[in-house]
PDB file of N, CA and C in Angstrom:
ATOM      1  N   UNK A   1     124.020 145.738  99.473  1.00  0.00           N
ATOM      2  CA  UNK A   1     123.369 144.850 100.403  1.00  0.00           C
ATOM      3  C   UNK A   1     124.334 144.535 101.542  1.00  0.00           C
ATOM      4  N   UNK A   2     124.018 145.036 103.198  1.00  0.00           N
ATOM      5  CA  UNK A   2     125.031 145.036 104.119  1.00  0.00           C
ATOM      6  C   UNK A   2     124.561 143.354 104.443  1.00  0.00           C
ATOM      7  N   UNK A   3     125.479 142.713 105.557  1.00  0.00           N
ATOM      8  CA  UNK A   3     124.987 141.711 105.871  1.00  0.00           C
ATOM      9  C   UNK A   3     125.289 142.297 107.875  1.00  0.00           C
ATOM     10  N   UNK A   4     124.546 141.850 108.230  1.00  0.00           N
ATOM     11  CA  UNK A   4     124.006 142.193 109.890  1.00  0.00           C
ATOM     12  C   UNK A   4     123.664 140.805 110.071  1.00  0.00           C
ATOM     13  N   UNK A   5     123.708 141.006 111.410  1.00  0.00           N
ATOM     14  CA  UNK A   5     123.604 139.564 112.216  1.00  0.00           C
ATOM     15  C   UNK A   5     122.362 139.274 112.799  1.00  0.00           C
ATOM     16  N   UNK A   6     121.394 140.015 112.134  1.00  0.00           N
ATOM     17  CA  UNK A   6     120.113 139.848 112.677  1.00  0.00           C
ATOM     18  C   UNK A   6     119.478 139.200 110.813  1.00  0.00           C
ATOM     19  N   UNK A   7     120.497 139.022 109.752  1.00  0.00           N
ATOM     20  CA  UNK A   7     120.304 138.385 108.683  1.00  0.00           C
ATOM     21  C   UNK A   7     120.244 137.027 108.999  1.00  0.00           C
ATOM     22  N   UNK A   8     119.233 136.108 108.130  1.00  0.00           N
ATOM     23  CA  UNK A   8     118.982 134.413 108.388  1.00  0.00           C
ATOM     24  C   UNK A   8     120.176 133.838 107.152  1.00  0.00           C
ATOM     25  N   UNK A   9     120.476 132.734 108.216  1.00  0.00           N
ATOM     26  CA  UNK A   9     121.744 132.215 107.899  1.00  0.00           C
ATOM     27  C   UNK A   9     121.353 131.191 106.399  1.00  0.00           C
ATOM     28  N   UNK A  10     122.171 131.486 105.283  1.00  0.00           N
ATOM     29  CA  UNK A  10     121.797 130.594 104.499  1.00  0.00           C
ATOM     30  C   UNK A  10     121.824 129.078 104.571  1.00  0.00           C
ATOM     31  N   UNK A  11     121.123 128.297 103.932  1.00  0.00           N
ATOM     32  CA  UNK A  11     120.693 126.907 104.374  1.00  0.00           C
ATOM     33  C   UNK A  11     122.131 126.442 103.397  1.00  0.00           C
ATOM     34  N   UNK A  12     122.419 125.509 104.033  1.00  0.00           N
ATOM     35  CA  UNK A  12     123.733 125.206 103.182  1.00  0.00           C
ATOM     36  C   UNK A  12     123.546 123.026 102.733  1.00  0.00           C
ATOM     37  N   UNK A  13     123.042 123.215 101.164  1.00  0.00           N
ATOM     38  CA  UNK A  13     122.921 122.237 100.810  1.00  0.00           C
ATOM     39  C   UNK A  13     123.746 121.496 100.594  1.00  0.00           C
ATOM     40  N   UNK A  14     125.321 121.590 100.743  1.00  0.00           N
ATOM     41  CA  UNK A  14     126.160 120.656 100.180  1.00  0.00           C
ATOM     42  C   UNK A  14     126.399 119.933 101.787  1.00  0.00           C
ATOM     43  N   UNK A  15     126.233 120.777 102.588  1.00  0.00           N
ATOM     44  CA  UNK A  15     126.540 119.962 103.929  1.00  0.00           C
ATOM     45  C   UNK A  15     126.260 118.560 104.234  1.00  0.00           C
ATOM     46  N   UNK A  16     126.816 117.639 104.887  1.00  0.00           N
ATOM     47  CA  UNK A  16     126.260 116.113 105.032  1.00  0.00           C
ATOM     48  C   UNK A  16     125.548 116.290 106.271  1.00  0.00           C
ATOM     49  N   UNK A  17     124.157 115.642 106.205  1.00  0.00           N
ATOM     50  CA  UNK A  17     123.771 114.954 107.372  1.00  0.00           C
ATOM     51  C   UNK A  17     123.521 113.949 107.363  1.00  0.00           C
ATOM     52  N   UNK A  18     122.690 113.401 108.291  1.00  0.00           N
ATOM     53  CA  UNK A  18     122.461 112.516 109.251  1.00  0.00           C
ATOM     54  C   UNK A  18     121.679 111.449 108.219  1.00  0.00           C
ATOM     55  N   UNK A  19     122.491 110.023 107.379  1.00  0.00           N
ATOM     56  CA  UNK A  19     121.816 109.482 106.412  1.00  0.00           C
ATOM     57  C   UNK A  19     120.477 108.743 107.282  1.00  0.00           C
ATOM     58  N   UNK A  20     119.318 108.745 106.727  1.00  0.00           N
ATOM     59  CA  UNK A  20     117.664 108.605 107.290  1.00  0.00           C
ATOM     60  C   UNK A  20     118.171 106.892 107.496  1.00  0.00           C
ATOM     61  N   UNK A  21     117.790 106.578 108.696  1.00  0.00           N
ATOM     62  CA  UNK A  21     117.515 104.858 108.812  1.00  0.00           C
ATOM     63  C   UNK A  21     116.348 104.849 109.333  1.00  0.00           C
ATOM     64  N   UNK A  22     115.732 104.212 108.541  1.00  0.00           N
ATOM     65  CA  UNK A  22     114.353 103.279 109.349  1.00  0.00           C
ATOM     66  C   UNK A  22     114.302 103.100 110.732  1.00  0.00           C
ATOM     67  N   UNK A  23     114.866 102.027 110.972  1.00  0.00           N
ATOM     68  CA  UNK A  23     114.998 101.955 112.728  1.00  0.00           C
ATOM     69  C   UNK A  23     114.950 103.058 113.459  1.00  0.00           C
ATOM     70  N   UNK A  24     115.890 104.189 113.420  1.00  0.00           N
ATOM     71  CA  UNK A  24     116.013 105.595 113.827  1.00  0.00           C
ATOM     72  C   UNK A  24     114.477 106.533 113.767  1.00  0.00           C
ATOM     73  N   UNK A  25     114.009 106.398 112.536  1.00  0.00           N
ATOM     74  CA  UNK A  25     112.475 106.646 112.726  1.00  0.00           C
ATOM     75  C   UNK A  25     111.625 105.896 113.589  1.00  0.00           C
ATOM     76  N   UNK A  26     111.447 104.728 113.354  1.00  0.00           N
ATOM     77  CA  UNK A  26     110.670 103.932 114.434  1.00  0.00           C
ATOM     78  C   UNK A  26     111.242 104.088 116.195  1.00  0.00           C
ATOM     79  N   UNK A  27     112.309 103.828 116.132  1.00  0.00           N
ATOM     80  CA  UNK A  27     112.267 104.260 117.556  1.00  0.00           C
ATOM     81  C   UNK A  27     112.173 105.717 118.023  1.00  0.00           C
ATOM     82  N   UNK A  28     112.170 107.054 117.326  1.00  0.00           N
ATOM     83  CA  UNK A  28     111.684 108.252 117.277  1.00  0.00           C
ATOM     84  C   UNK A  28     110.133 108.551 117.760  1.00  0.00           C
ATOM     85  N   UNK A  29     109.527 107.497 116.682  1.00  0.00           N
ATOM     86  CA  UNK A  29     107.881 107.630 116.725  1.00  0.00           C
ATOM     87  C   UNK A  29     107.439 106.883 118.069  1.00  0.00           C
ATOM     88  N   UNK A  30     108.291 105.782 118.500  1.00  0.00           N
ATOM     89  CA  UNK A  30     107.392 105.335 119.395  1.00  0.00           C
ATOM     90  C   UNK A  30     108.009 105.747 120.744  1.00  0.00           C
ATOM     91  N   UNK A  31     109.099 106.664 121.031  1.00  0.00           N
ATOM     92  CA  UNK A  31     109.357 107.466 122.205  1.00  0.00           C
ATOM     93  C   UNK A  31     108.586 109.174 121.821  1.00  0.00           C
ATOM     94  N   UNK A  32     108.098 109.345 120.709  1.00  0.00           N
ATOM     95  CA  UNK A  32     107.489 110.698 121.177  1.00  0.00           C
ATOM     96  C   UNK A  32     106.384 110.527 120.002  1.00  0.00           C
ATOM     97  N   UNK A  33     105.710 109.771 119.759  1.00  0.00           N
ATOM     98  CA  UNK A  33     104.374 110.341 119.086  1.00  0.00           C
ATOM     99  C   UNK A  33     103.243 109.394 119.567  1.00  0.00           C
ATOM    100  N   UNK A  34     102.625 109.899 120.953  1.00  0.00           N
ATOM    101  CA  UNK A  34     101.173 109.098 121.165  1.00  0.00           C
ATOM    102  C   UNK A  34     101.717 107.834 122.081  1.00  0.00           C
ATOM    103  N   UNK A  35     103.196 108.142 122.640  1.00  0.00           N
ATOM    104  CA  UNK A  35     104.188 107.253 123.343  1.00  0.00           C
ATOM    105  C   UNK A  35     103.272 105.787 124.046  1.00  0.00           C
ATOM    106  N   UNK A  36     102.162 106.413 124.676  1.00  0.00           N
ATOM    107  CA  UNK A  36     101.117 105.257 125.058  1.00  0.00           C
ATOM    108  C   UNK A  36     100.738 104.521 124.384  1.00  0.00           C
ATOM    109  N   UNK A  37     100.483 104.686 122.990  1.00  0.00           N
ATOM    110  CA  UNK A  37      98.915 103.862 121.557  1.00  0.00           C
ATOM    111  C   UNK A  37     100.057 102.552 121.938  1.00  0.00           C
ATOM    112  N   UNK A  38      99.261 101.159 122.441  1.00  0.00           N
ATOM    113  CA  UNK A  38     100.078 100.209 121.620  1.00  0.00           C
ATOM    114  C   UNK A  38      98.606  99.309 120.422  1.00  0.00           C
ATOM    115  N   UNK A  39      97.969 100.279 119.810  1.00  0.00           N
ATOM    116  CA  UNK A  39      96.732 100.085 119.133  1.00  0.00           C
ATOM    117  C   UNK A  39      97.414  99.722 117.325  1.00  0.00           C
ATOM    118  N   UNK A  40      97.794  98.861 116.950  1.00  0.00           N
ATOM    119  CA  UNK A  40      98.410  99.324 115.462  1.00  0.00           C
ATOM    120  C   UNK A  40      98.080 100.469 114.602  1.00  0.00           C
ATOM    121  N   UNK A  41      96.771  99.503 114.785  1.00  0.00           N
ATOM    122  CA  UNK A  41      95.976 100.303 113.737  1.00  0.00           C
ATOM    123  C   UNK A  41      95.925 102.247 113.751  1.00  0.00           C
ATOM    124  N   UNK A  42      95.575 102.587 115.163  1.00  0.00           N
ATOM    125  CA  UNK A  42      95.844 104.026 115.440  1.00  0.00           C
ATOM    126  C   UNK A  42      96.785 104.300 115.055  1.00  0.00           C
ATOM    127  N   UNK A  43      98.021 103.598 115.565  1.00  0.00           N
ATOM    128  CA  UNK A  43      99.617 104.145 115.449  1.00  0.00           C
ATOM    129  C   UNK A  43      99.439 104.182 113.678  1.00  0.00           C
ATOM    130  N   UNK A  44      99.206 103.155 112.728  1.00  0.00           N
ATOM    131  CA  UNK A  44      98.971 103.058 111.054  1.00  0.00           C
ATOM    132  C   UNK A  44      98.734 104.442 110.750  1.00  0.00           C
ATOM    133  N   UNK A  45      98.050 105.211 111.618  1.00  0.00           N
ATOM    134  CA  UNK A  45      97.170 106.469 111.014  1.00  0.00           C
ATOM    135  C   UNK A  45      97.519 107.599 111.151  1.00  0.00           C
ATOM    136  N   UNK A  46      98.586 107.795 112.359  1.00  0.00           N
ATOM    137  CA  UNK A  46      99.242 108.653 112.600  1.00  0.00           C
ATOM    138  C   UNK A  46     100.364 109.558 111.211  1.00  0.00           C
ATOM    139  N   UNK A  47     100.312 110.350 111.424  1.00  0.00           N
ATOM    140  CA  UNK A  47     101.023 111.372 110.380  1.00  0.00           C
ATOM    141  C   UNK A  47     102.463 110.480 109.940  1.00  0.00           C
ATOM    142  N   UNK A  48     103.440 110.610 111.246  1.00  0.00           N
ATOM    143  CA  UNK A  48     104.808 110.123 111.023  1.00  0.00           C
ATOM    144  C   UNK A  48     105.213 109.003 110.960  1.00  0.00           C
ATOM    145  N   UNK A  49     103.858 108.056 110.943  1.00  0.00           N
ATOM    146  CA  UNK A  49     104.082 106.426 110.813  1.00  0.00           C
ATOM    147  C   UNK A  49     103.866 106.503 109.359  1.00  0.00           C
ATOM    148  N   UNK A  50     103.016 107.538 108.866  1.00  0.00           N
ATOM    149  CA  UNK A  50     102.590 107.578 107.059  1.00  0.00           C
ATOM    150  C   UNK A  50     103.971 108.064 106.552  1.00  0.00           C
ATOM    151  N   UNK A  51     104.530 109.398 106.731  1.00  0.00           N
ATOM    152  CA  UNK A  51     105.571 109.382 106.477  1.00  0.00           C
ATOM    153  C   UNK A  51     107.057 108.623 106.494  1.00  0.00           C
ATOM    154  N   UNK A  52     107.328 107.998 107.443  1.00  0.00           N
ATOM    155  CA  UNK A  52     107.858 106.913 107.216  1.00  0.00           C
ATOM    156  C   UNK A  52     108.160 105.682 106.619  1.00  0.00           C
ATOM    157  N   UNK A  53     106.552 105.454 106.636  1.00  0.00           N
ATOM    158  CA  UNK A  53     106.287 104.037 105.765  1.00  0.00           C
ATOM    159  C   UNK A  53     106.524 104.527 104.171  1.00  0.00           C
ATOM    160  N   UNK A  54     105.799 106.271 103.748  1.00  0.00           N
ATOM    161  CA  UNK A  54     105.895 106.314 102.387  1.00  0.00           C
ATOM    162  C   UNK A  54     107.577 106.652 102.253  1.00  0.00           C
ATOM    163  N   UNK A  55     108.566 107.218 102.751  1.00  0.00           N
ATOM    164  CA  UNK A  55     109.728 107.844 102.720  1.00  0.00           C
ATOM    165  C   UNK A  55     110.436 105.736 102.239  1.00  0.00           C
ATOM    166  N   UNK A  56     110.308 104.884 102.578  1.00  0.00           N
ATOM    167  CA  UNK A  56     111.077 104.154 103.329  1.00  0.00           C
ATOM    168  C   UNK A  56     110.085 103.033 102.157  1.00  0.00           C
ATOM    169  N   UNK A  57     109.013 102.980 101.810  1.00  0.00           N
ATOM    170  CA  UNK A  57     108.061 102.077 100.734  1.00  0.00           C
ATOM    171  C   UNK A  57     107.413 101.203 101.507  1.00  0.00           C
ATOM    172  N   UNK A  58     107.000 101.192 102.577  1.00  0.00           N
ATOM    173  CA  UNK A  58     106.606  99.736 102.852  1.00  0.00           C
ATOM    174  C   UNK A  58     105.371 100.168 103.660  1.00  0.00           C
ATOM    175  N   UNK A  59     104.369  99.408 103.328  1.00  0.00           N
ATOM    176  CA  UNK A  59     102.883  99.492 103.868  1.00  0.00           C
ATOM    177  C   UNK A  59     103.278 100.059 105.352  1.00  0.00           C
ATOM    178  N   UNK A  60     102.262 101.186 105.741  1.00  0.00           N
ATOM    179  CA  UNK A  60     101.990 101.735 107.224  1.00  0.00           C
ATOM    180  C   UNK A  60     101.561 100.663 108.428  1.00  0.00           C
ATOM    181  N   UNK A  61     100.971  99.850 107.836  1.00  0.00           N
ATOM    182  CA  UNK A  61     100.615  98.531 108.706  1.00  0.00           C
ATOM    183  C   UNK A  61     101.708  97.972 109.264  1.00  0.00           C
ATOM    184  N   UNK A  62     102.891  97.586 108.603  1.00  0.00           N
ATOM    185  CA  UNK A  62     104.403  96.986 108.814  1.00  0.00           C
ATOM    186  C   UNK A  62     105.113  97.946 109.781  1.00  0.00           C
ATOM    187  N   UNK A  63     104.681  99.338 109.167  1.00  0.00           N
ATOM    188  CA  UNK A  63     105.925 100.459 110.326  1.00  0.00           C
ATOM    189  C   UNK A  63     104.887 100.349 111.270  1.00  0.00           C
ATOM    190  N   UNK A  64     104.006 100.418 111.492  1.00  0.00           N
ATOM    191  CA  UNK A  64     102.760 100.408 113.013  1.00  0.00           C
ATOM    192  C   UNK A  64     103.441  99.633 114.222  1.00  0.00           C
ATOM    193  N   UNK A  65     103.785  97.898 112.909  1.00  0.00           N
ATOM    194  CA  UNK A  65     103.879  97.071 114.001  1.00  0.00           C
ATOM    195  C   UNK A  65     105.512  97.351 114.267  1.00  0.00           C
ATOM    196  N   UNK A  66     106.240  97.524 114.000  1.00  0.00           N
ATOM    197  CA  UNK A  66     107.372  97.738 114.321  1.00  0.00           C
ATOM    198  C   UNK A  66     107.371  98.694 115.596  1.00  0.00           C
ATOM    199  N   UNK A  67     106.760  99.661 115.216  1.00  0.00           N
ATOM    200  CA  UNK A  67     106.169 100.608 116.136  1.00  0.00           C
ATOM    201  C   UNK A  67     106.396 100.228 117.581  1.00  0.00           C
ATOM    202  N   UNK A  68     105.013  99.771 117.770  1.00  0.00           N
ATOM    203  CA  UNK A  68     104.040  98.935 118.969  1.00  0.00           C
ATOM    204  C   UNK A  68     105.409  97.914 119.364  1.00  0.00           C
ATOM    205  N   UNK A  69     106.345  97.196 118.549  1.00  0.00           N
ATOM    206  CA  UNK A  69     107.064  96.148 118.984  1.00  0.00           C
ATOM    207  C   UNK A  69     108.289  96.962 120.027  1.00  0.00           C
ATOM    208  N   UNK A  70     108.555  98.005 119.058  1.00  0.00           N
ATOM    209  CA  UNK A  70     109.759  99.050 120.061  1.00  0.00           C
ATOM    210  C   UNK A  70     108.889  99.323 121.047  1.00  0.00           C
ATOM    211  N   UNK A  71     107.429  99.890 121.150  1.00  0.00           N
ATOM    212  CA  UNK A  71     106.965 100.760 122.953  1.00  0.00           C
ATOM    213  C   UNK A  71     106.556  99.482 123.834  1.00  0.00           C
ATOM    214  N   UNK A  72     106.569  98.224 123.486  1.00  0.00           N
ATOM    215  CA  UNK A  72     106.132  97.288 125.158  1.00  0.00           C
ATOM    216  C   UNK A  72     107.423  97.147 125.610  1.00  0.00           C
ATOM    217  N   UNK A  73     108.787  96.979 125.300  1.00  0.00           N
ATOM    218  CA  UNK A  73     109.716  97.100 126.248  1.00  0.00           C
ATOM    219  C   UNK A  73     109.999  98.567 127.085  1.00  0.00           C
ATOM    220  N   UNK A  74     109.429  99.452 126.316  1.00  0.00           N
ATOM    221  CA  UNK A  74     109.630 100.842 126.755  1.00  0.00           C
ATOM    222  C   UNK A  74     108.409 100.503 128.153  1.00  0.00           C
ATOM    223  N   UNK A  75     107.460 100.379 127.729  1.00  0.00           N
ATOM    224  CA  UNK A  75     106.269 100.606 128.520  1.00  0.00           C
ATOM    225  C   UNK A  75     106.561 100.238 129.171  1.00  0.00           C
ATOM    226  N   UNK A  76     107.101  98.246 129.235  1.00  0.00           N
ATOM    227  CA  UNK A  76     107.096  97.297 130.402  1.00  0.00           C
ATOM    228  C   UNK A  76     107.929  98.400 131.851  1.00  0.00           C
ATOM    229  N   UNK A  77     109.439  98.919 131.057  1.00  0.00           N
ATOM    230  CA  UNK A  77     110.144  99.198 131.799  1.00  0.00           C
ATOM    231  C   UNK A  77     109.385 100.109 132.688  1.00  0.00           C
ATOM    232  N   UNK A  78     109.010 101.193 131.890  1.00  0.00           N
ATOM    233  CA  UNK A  78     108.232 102.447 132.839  1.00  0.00           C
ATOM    234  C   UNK A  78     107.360 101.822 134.013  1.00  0.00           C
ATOM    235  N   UNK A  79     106.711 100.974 133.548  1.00  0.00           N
ATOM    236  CA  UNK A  79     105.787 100.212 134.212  1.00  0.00           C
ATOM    237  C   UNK A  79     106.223  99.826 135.748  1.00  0.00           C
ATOM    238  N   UNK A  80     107.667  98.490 135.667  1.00  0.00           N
ATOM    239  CA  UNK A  80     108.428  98.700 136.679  1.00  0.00           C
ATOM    240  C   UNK A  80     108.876  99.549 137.326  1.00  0.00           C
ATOM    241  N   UNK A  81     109.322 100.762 137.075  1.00  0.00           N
ATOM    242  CA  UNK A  81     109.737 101.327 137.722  1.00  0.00           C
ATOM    243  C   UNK A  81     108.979 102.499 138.606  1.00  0.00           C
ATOM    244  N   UNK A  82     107.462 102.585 138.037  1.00  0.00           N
ATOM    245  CA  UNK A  82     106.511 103.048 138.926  1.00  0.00           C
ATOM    246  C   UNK A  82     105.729 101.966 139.673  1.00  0.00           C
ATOM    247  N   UNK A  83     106.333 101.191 139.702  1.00  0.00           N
ATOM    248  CA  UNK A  83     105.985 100.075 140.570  1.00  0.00           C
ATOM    249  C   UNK A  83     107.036  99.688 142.125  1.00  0.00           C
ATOM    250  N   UNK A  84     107.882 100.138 141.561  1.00  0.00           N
ATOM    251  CA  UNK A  84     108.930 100.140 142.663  1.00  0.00           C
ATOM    252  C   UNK A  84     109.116 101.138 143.578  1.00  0.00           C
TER     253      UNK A  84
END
């Protein structure tokens, strides 16, 4: 068995990454998934608000609002600045 460089690189499990924080998800989801919804309930329903909430235990309703709480300073800002 030759190895060539057009071979896929093995996945290397002992490596460390990046330990998962909550916060780090929530502000993820609400700069790139549906960046506009400030709807909870929609945001609740979304794929990576489910994943999160189940990865992390805590009702989708709770990560929603966390959600929605990170995008109105985002929004406000955008807001200003197409205003200016």
């Amino acid at each position: 068995m030759s190895k060539s460089g057009a071979d896929l690189k093995v996945y290397d499990r002992k490596r460390k990454y990046k330990t998962p924080s909550y916060w780090f998800g929530v502000e993820w989801i609400a700069l790139n998934d549906e960046p506009d919804c400030l709807d909870s309930t929609e945001v609740a329903g979304l794929v990576s608000t489910c994943l999160l909430a189940d990865l992390f235990g805590c009702p989708a309703n709770i990560v929603a609002a966390d959600i929605v709480s990170k995008r109105l300073p985002l929004l406000r800002k955008r807001h200003d600045e197409n205003a200016a």
